[in-house]
Protein backbone atom coordinates (compact mmCIF):
# COMPACT_ATOMS: atom_id res chain seq x y z
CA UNK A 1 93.83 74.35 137.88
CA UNK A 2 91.35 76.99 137.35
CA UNK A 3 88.49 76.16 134.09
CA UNK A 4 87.17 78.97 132.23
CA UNK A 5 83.34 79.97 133.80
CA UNK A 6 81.23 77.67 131.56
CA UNK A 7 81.77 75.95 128.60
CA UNK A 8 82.50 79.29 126.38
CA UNK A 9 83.14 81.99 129.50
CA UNK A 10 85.93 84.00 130.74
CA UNK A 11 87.22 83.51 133.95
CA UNK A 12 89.09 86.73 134.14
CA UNK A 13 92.06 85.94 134.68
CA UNK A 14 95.49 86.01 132.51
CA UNK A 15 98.77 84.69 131.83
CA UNK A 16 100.50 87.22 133.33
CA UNK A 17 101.97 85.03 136.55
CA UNK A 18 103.88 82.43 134.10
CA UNK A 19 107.42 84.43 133.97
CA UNK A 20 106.45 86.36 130.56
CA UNK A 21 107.16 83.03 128.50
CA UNK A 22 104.33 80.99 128.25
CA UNK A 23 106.33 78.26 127.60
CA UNK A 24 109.12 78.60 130.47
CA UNK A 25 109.33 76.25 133.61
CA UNK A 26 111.74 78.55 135.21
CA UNK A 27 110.64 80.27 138.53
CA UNK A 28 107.05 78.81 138.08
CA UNK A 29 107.02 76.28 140.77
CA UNK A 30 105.56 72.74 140.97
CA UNK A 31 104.81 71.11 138.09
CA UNK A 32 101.94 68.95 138.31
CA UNK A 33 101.15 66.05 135.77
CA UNK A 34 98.36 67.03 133.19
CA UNK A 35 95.70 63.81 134.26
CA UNK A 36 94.75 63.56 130.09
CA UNK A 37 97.70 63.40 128.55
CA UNK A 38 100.42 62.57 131.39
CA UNK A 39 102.98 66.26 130.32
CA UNK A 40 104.10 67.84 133.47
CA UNK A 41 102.73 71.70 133.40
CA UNK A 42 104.28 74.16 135.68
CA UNK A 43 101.17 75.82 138.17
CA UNK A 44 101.68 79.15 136.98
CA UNK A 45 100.92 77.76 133.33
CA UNK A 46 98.20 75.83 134.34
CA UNK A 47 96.31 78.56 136.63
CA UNK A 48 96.28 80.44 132.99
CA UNK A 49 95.50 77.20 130.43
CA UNK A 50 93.64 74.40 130.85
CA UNK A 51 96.35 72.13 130.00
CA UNK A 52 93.43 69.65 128.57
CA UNK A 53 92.23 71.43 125.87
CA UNK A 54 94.66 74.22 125.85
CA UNK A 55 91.99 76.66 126.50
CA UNK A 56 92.63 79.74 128.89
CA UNK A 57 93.01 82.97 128.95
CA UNK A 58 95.21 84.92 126.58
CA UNK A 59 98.25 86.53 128.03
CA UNK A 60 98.05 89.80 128.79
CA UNK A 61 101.87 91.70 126.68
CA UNK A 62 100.24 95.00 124.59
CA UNK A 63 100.60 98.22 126.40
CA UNK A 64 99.33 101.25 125.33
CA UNK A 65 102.34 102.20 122.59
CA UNK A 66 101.60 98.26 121.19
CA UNK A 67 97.69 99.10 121.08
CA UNK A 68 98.41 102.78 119.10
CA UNK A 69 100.70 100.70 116.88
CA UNK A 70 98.02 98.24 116.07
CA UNK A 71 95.54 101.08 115.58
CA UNK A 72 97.72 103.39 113.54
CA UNK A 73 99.40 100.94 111.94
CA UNK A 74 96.49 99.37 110.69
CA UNK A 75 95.22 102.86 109.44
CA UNK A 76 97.89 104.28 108.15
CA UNK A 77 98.52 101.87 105.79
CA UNK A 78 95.64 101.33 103.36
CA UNK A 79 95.06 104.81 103.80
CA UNK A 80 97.65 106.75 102.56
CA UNK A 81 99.55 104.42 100.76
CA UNK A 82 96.70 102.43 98.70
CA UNK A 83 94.17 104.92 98.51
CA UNK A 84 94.97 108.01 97.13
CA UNK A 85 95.01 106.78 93.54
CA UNK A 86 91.39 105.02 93.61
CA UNK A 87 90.09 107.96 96.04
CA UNK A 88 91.44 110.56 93.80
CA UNK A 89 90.13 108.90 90.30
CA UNK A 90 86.62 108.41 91.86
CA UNK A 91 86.45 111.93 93.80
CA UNK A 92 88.90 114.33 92.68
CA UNK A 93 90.31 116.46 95.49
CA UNK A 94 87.23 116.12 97.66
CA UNK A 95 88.49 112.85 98.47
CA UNK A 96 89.81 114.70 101.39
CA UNK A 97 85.98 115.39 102.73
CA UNK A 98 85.40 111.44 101.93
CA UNK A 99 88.30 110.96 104.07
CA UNK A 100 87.39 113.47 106.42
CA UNK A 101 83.77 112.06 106.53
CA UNK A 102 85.52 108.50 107.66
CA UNK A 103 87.09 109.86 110.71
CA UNK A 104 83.69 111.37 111.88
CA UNK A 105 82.18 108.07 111.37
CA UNK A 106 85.15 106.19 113.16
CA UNK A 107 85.02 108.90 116.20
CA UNK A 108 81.10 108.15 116.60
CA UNK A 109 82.26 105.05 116.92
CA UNK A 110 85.18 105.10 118.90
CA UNK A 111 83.71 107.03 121.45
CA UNK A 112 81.45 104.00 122.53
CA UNK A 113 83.20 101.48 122.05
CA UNK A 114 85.80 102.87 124.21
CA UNK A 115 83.38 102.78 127.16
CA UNK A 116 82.03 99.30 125.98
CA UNK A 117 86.26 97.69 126.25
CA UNK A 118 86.53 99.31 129.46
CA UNK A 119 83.46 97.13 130.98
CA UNK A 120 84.14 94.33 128.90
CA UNK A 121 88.18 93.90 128.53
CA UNK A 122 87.79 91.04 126.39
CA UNK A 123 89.26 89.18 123.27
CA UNK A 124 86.72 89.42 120.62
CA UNK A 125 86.41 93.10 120.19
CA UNK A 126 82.87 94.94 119.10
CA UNK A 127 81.53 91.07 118.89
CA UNK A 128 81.61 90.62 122.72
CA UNK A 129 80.01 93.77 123.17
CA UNK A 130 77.15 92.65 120.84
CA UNK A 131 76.73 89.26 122.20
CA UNK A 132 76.69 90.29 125.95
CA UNK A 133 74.32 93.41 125.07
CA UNK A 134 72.13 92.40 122.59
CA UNK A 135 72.47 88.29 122.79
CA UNK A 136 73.45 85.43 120.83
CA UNK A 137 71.81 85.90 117.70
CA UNK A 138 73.14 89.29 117.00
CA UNK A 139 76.55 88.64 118.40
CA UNK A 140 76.32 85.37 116.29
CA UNK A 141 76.12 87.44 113.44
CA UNK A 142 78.59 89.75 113.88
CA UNK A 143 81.11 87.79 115.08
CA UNK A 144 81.52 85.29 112.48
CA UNK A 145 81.05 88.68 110.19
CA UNK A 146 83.89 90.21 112.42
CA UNK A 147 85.68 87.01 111.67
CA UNK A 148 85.15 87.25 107.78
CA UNK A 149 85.18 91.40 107.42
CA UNK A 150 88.85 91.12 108.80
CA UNK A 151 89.60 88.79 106.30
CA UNK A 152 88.91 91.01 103.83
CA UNK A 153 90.74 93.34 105.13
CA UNK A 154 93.61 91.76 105.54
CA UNK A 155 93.68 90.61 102.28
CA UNK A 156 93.21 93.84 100.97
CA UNK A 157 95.89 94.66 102.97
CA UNK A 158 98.04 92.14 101.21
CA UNK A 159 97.48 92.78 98.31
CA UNK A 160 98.67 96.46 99.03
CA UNK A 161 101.63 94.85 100.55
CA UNK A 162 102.37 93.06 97.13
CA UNK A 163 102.25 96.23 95.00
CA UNK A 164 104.63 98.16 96.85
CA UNK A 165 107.04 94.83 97.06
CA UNK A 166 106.61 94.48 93.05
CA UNK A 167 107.46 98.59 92.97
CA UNK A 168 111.17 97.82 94.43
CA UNK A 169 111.49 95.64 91.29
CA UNK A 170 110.31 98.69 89.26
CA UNK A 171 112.87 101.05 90.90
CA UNK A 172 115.49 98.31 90.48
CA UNK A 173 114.75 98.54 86.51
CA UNK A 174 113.74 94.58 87.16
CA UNK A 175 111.24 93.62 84.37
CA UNK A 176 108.84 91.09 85.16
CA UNK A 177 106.76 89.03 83.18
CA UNK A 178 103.83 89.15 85.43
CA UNK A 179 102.27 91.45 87.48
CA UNK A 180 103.95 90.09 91.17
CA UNK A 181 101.06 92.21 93.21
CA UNK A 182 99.36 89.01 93.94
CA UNK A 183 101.69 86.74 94.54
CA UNK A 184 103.84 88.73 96.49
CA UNK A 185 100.59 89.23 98.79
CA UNK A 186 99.83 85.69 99.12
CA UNK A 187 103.42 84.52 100.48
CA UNK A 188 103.54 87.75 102.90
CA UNK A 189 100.19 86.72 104.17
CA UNK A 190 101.90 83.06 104.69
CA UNK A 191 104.40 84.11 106.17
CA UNK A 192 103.22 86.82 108.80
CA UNK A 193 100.64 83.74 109.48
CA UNK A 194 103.61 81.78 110.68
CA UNK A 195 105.08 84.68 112.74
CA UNK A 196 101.77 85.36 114.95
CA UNK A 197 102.07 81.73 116.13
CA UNK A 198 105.31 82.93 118.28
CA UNK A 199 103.03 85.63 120.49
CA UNK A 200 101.13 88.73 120.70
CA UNK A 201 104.37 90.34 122.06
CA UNK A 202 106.77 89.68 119.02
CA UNK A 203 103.86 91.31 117.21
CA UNK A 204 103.47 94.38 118.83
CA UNK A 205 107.34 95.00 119.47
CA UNK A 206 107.69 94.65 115.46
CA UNK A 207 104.33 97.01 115.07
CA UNK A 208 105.99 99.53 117.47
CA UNK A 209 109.29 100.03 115.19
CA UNK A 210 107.35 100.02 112.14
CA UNK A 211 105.17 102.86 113.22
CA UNK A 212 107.61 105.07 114.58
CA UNK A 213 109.71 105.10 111.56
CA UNK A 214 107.12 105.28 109.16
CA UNK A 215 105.42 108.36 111.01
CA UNK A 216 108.94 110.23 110.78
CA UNK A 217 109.02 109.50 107.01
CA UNK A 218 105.30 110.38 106.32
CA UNK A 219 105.90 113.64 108.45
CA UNK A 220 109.04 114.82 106.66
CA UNK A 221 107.20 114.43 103.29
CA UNK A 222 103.89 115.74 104.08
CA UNK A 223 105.61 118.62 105.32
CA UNK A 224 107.76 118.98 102.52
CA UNK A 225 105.11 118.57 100.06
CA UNK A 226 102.25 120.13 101.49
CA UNK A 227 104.75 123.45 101.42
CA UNK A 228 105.99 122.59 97.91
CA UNK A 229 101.56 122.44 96.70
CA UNK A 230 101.50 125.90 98.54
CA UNK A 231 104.14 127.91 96.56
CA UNK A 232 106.40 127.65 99.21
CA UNK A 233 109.55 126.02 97.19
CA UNK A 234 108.40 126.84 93.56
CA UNK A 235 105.49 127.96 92.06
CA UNK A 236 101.56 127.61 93.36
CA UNK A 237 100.23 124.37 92.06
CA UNK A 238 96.65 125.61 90.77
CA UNK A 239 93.85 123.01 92.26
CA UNK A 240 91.06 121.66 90.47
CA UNK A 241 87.76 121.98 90.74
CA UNK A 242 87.16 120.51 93.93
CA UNK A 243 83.87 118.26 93.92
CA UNK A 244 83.35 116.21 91.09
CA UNK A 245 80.84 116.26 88.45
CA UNK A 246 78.44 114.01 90.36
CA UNK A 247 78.62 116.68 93.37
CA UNK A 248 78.45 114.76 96.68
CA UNK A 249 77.34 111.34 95.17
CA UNK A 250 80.81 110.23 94.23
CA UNK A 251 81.96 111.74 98.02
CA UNK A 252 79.92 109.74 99.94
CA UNK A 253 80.65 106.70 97.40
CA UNK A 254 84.70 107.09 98.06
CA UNK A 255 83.54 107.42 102.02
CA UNK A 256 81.78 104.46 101.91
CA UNK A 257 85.22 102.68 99.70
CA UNK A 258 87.90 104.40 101.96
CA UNK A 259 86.23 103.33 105.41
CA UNK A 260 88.31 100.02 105.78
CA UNK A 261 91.20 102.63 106.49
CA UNK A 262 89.24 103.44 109.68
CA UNK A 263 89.17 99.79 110.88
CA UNK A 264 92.44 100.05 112.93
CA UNK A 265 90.75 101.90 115.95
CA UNK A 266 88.55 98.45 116.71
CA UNK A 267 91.05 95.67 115.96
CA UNK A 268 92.75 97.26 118.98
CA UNK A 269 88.97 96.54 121.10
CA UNK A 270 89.11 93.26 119.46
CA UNK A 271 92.64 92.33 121.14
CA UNK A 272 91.60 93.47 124.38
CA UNK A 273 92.34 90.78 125.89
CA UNK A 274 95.92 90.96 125.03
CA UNK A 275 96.55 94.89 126.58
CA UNK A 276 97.77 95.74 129.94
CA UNK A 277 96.07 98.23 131.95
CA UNK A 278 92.60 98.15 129.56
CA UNK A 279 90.79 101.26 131.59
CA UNK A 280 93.11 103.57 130.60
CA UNK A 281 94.89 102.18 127.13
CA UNK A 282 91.86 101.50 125.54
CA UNK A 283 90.40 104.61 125.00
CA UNK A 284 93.28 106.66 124.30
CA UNK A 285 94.55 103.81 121.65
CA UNK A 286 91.16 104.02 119.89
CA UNK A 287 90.12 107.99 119.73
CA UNK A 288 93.87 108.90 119.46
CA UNK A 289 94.46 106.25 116.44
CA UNK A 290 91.65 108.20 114.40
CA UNK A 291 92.52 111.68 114.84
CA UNK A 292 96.18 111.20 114.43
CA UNK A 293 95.23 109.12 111.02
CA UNK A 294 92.45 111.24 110.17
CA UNK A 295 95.11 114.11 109.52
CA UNK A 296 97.68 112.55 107.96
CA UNK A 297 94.49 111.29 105.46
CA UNK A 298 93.37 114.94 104.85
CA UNK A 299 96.87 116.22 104.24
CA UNK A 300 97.91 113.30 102.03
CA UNK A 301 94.94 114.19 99.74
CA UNK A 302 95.82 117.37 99.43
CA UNK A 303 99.52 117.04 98.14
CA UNK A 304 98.75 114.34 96.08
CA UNK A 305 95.93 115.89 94.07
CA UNK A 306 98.06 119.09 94.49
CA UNK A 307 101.00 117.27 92.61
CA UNK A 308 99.04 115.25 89.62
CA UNK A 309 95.15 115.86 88.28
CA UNK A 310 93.11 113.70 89.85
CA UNK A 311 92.09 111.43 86.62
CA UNK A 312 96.00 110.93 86.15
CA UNK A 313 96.83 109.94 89.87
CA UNK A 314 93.83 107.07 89.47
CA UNK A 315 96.42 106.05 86.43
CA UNK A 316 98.92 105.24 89.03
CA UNK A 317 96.47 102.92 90.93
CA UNK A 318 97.60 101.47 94.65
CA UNK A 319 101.60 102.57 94.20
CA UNK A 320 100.32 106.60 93.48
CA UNK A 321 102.00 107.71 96.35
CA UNK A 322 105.37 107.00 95.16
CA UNK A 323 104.66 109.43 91.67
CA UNK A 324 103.64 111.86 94.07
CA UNK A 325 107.12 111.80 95.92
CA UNK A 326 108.61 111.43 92.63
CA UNK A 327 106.88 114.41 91.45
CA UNK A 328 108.66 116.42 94.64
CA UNK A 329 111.70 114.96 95.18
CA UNK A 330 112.68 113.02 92.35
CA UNK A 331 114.31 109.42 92.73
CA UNK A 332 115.02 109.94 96.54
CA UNK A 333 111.60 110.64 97.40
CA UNK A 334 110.47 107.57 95.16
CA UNK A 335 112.51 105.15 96.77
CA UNK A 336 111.43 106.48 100.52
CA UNK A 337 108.12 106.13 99.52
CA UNK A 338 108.92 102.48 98.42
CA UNK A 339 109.89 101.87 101.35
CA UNK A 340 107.59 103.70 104.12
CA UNK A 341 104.64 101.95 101.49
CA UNK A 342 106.57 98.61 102.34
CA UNK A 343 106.36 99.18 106.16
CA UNK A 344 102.65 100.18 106.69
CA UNK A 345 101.26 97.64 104.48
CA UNK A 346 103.26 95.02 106.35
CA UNK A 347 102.36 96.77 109.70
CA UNK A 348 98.42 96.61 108.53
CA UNK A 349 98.44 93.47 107.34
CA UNK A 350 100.58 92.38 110.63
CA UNK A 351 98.07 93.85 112.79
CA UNK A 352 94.84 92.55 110.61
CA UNK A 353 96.00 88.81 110.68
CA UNK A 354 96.56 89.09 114.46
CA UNK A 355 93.15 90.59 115.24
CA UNK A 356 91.51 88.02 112.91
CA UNK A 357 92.77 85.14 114.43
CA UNK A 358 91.78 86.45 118.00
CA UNK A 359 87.61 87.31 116.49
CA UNK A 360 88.01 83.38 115.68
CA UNK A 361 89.21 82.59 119.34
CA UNK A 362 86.56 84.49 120.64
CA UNK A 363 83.87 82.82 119.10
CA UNK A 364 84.80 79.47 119.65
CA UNK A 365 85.52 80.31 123.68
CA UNK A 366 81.84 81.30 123.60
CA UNK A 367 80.84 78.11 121.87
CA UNK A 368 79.17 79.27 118.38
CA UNK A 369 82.02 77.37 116.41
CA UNK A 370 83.70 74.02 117.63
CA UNK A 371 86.05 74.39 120.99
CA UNK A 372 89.21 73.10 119.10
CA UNK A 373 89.37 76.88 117.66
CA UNK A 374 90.10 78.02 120.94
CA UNK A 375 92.83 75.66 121.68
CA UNK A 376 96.03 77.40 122.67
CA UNK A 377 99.78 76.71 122.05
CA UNK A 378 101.02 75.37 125.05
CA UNK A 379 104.84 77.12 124.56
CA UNK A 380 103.75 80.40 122.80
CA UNK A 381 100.59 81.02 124.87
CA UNK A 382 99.10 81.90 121.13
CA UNK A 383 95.45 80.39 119.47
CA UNK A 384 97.00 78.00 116.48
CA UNK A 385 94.06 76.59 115.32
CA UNK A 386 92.37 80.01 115.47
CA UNK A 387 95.63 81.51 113.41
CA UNK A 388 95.09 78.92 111.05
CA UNK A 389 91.94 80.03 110.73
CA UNK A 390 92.22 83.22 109.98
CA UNK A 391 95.48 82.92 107.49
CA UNK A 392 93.93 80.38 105.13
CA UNK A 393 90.94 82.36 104.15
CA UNK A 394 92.89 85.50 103.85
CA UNK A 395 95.62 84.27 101.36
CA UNK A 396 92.65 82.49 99.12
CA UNK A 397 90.89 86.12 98.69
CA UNK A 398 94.51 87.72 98.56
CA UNK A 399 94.85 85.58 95.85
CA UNK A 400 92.13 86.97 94.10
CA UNK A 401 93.45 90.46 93.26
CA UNK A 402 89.96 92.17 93.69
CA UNK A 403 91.61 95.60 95.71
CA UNK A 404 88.03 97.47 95.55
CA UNK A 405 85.96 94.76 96.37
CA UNK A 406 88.14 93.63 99.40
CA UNK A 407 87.78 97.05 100.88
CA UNK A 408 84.17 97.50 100.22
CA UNK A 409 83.05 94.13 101.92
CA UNK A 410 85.77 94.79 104.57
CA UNK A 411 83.63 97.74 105.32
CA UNK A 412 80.51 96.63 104.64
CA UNK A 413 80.54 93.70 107.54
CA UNK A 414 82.52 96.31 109.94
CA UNK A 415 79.71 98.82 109.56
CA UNK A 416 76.97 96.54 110.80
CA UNK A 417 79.37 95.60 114.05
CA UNK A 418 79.71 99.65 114.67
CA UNK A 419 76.22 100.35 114.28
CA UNK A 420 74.77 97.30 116.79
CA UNK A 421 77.92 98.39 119.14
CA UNK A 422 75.80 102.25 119.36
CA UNK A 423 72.94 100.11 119.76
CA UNK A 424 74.45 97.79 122.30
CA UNK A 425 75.53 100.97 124.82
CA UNK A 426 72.01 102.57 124.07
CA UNK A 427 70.79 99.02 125.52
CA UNK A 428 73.22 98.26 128.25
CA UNK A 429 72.39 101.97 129.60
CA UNK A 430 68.99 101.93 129.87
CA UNK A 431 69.27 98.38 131.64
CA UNK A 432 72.49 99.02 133.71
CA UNK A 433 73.36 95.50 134.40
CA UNK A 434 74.92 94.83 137.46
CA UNK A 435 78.25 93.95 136.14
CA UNK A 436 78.23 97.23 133.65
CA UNK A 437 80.93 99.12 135.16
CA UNK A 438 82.87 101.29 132.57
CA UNK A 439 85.70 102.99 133.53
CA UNK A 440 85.06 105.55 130.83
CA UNK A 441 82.06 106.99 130.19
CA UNK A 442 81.27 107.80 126.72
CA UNK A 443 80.39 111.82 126.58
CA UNK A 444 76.45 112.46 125.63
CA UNK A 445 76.64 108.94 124.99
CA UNK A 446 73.31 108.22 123.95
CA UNK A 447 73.10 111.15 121.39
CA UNK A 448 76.87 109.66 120.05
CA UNK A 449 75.78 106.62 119.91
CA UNK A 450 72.95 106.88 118.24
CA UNK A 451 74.45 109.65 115.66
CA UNK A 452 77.11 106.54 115.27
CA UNK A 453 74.69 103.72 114.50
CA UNK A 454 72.67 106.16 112.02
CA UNK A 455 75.82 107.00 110.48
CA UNK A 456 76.94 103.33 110.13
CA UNK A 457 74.49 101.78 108.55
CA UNK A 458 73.90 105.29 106.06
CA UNK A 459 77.08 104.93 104.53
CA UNK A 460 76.24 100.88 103.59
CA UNK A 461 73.91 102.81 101.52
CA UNK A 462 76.57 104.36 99.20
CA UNK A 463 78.45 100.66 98.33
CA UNK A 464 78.80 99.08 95.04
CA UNK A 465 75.91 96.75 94.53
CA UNK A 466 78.41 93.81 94.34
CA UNK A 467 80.03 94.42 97.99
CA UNK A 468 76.51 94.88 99.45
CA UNK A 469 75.07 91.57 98.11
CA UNK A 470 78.73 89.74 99.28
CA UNK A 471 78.41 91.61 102.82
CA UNK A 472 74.52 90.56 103.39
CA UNK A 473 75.03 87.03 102.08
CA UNK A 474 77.75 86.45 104.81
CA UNK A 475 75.45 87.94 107.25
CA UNK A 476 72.70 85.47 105.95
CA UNK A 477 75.52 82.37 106.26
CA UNK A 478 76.25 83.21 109.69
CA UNK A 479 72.70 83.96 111.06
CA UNK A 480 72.29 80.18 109.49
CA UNK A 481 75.35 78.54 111.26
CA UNK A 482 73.85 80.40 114.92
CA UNK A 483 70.09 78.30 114.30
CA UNK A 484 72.14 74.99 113.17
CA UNK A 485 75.00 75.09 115.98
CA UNK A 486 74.08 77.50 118.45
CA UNK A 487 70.45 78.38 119.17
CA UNK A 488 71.21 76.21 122.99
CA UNK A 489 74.02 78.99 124.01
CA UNK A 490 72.73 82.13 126.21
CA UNK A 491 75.92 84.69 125.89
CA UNK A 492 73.76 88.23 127.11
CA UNK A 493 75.36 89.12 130.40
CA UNK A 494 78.04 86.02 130.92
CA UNK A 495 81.62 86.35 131.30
């Protein structure tokens, strides 16, 4: 049986020898008695778990169309399908350029990070960077931020989920005599709780049909519309005046808002642990995730302010998208809208709740939280407790309603991990460790990543008052759990 290096370390290896079913004796030979508990565990199970905790490593089943599916999907949804409304109201058309100012942000990013998974391949994302890099304290931090910022997210997510599920009432002609947003959101987030305990792969086969047939949708009617705002099919729509009164203020602002639709490109780092072939999928999942999303943000923008002014779309609030394909192609359009809205806020939220649950199985492997976090299902090869987790604190802030504020502190605690992941490479290449071997080298990467880290922490700067003070007080929290639990555990440099 082979233990994990140290009490919170990695020992490298997967559970890729155990017949692709974590929970199958068949073809796994001997099965020896577990001495704690007395259950016979096949080897090949117990080379990958130690069958008296249930720690291990997590099975390796996300290839590189699983990790663009987590990445895009992720994206794709808050983005075009939840935004436009609130992006449109705050910034008129040059929501675009706050969109547009995301991706460059998320690309500064990506860039090292994608250099920082392929010498670190582990579970736990930008907070196993930080913590080998930097140390304890700051990977203390941002982990249990990672742990919390996905949260948000993925209750933001939810409740996105919840107002395009309460729109299929609407386009039934179903009155009801509350607002089912929330709701709606909080049984979703339940549920796809509950289906994440069966395994990373019945995740990412679900992610990959989601994504293909919601990219066909969105490319139909971007095409169709963005020809339809250009004259092609009727009459020019005339645009408005494209910055708003407050110039580049309100820009930056709506940058700062809209950034949680950029997280998708590092919850595929933070299951990296879970994706075959890391060297090469890694990279291209992250940097191809944002420019592929990137454009389909820009372009969305564009119809949609092209179709309504920008005051009324931010009338329509998270459901604005399906007014816009209204606006084109009447009832048809609506109804695909529904239902492509439908599928990427179930794929984001799908993807968030996995990636959540894995930040909490990272920390506890490295000892800042208790060890029964880490404890893995012995038949699904999946981290229950860690799941558990993850889904309870998301469905008490879905509950809540608060769409803005979600995002915002979403952002917030993800823009601290980016910037100290710059900081991190800067570090780990001036030191070159022994054991810091990328297999992808980050282009001019110290002029990227410190353009990335500058760029990070500059758009905190443009946050409602409200999401900052939420953001730094979980930062405070966590930096206080690290000197009560944690100040004894050395992480810089240990796998």
């Amino acid at each position: 049986m082979t233990a994990p290096n140290g009490p919170g370390g990695s020992s490298g290896s997967d559970a890729s020898g155990v017949d692709g079913n974590p929970g199958s004796t068949a073809g796994s030979g001997p099965v020896a008695p577990d001495p704690a508990s007395g259950v016979a565990v096949p080897d090949g199970l117990a080379d990958a778990v130690d069958a008296d905790t249930g720690e291990g490593e997590l099975e390796r089943t996300i290839g590189l169309s699983g990790g663009l599916a987590i990445g895009i999907g992720t994206m794709i949804g808050a983005g075009i399908f939840v935004f436009p409304g609130l992006a449109a109201e705050n910034a008129g058309p040059a929501a675009s350029l706050s969109f547009a100012i995301g991706a460059v942000v998320a690309l500064l990013v990506a860039l090292p990070t994608s250099e920082l998974a392929t010498a670190m391949p582990r579970s736990g994302g930008g907070y196993f960077f930080i913590s080998r890099g930097l140390g304890t304290a700051p990977g203390a931090v941002v982990g249990l931020g990672l742990w919390l910022g996905l949260v948000f997210a993925s209750a933001f997510y939810l409740v996105g989920l919840g107002s395009y599920a309460g729109q299929v009432f609407l386009e039934a002609g179903i009155a009801l005599p509350v607002d089912p947003a929330v709701p709606l959101g909080v049984a979703f987030g339940v549920g796809l709780t509950a289906l994440s305990l069966f395994g990373t792969e019945n995740t990412a086969s679900l992610q990959n049909g989601i994504v293909a047939v919601l990219l066909v949708i969105l490319t139909l009617f971007l095409s169709y519309g963005g020809l339809d705002a250009l004259g092609v099919f009727g009459s020019e729509r005339l645009p408005e005046r494209f910055f708003p009164p407050g110039g580049l203020l309100p820009v930056l602002q709506t940058a700062a808002l809209v950034f949680t639709s950029y997280l998708g490109f590092a919850q595929v780092a933070t299951v990296a642990g879970d994706i075959k072939d890391p060297s090469r999928n890694l990279p291209l999942a992250m940097v191809a995730s944002v420019l592929v999303v990137g454009v389909f943000y820009v372009v969305t923008v564009f119809v949609a302010t092209s179709a309504f002014g920008s005051a009324r779309l931010g009338e329509f609030g998270e459901t604005a998208m399906v007014e816009v394909a209204r606006e084109f192609m009447g009832f048809p359009g609506a109804l695909a809208i529904v239902v492509a809205g439908l599928l990427a806020t179930f794929s984001s939220a799908n993807a968030s709740i996995l990636s959540t649950s894995r930040a909490v199985y990272a920390v506890s492997r490295d000892d800042l939280i208790p060890a029964a976090a880490s404890r893995i299902n012995l038949q699904y090869g999946t981290p229950h407790v860690a799941l558990g987790l993850a889904g309870g604190p998301i469905v008490v802030l879905a509950a809540t309603g608060q769409v803005e504020l979600l995002a915002e502190v979403a952002s917030f605690l993800h823009l601290v991990m980016y910037g100290l992941i710059c900081v991190a490479l800067i570090r780990l290449r001036r030191e070159q460790p022994d054991w810091y071997v990328p297999s992808f080298r980050c282009p001019a990467g110290f002029a990227v990543a410190g353009c990335g880290a500058l760029a990070s922490f500059a758009l905190i700067a443009f946050m409602q008052p409200a999401s900052i003070g939420i953001g730094i007080a979980v930062m405070i929290a966590a930096y206080g759990w690290y000197r009560h639990y944690a100040t004894d555990v050395e992480l810089k440099g240990r796998f």
